[in-house]
Protein backbone atom coordinates (compact mmCIF):
# COMPACT_ATOMS: atom_id res chain seq x y z
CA UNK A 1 48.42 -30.18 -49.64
CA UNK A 2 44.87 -29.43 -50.29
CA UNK A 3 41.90 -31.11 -49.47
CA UNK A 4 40.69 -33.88 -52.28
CA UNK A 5 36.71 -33.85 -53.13
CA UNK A 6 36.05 -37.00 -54.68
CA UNK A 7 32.69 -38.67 -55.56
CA UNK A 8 31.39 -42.15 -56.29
CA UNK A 9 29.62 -42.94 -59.48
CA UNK A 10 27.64 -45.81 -59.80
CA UNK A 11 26.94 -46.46 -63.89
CA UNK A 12 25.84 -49.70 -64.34
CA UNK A 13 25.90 -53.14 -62.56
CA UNK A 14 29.60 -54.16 -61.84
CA UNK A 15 30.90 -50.88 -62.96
CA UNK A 16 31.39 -48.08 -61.02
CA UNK A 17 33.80 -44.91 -61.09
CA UNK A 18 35.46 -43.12 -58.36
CA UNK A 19 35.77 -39.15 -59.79
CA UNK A 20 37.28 -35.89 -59.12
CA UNK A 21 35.06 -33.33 -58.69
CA UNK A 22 35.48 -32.17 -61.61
CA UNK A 23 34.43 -35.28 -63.44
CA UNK A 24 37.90 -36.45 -64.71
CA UNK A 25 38.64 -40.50 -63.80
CA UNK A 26 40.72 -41.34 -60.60
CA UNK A 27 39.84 -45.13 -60.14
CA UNK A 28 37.52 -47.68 -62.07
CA UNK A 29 35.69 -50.66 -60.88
CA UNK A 30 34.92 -53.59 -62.77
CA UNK A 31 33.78 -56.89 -62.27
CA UNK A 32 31.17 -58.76 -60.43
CA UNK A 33 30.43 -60.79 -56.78
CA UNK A 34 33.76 -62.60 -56.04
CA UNK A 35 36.19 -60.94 -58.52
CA UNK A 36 36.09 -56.72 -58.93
CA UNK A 37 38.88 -55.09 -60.28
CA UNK A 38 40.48 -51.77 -59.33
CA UNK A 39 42.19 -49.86 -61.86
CA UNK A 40 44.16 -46.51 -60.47
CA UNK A 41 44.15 -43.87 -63.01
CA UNK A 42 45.63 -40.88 -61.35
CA UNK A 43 48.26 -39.31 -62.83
CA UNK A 44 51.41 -40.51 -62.17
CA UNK A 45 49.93 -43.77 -61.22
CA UNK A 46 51.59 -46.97 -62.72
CA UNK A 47 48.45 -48.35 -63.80
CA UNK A 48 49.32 -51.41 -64.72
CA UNK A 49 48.76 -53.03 -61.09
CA UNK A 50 45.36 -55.16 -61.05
CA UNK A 51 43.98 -55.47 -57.51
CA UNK A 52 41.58 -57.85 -57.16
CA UNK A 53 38.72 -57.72 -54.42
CA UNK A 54 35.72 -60.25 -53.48
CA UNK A 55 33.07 -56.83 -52.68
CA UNK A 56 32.63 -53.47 -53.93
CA UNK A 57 32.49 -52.81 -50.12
CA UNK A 58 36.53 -54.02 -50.53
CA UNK A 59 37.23 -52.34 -53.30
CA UNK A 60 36.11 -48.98 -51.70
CA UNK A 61 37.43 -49.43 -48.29
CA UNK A 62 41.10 -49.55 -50.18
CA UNK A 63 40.33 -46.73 -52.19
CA UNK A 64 39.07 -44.36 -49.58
CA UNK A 65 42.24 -45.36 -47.10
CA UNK A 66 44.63 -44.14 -50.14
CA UNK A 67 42.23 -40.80 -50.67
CA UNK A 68 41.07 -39.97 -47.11
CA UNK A 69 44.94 -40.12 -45.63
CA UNK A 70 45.24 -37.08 -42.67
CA UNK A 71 48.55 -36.51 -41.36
CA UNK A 72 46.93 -35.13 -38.09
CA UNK A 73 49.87 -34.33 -34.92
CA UNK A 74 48.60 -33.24 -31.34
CA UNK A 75 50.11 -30.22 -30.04
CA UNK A 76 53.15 -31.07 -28.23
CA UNK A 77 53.57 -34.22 -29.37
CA UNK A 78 56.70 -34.93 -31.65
CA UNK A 79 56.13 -36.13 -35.00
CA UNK A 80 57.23 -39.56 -36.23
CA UNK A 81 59.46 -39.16 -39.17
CA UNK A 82 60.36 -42.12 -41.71
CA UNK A 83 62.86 -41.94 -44.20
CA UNK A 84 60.99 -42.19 -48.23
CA UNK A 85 63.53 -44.93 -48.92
CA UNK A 86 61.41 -46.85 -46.59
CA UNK A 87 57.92 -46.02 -48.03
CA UNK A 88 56.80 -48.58 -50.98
C-alpha cells in the first residue's frame, strides 16, 4: 500500500475539508462549537454514517487515526494476525 498525502482545508467558519492531494474530497466537516459533523466521502465509503463530534480538534483526531494507520513489525518479532470476519 502506498503512502496517503492528504491536506486540511479550512474554507469558511464551521466548514472545513480534508483533501487528497490532488484536490478531490475525502472527508467534510460541518457544523459549529458542540455539534460538527463528519461526512466520509472516499470511495467505497458508505457515506451515509453521521458522526457527530463536540471540536474540530475531535473531528480531526478520528480522521487522522483512520488516514495515518502504520502497520509497523520489529524485526523478529511475530506478527499478530486477526481473522477479517472479526474486523467491523
Amino acid at each position: 500500500m502506498e503512502p496517503l498525502s492528504f491536506q486540511v482545508v479550512y474554507r469558511n467558519y464551521g466548514h472545513w475539508d480534508i483533501t487528497y492531494q490532488n484536490g478531490g474530497r475525502m472527508f467534510k466537516i460541518r457544523g459549529g462549537p458542540g455539534k460538527y459533523i463528519v461526512i466520509d466521502e472516499r470511495p467505497g465509503s458508505r457515506g451515509n454514517d453521521t458522526l457527530y463530534f463536540s471540536t474540530v480538534n475531535a473531528c480531526m483526531s478520528y480522521i487522522c487515526d483512520l488516514l495515518m494507520y502504520e502497520l509497523i513489525v520489529v524485526d523478529g518479532q511475530t506478527p499478530q494476525v486477526v481473522e477479517k470476519w472479526n474486523i467491523g
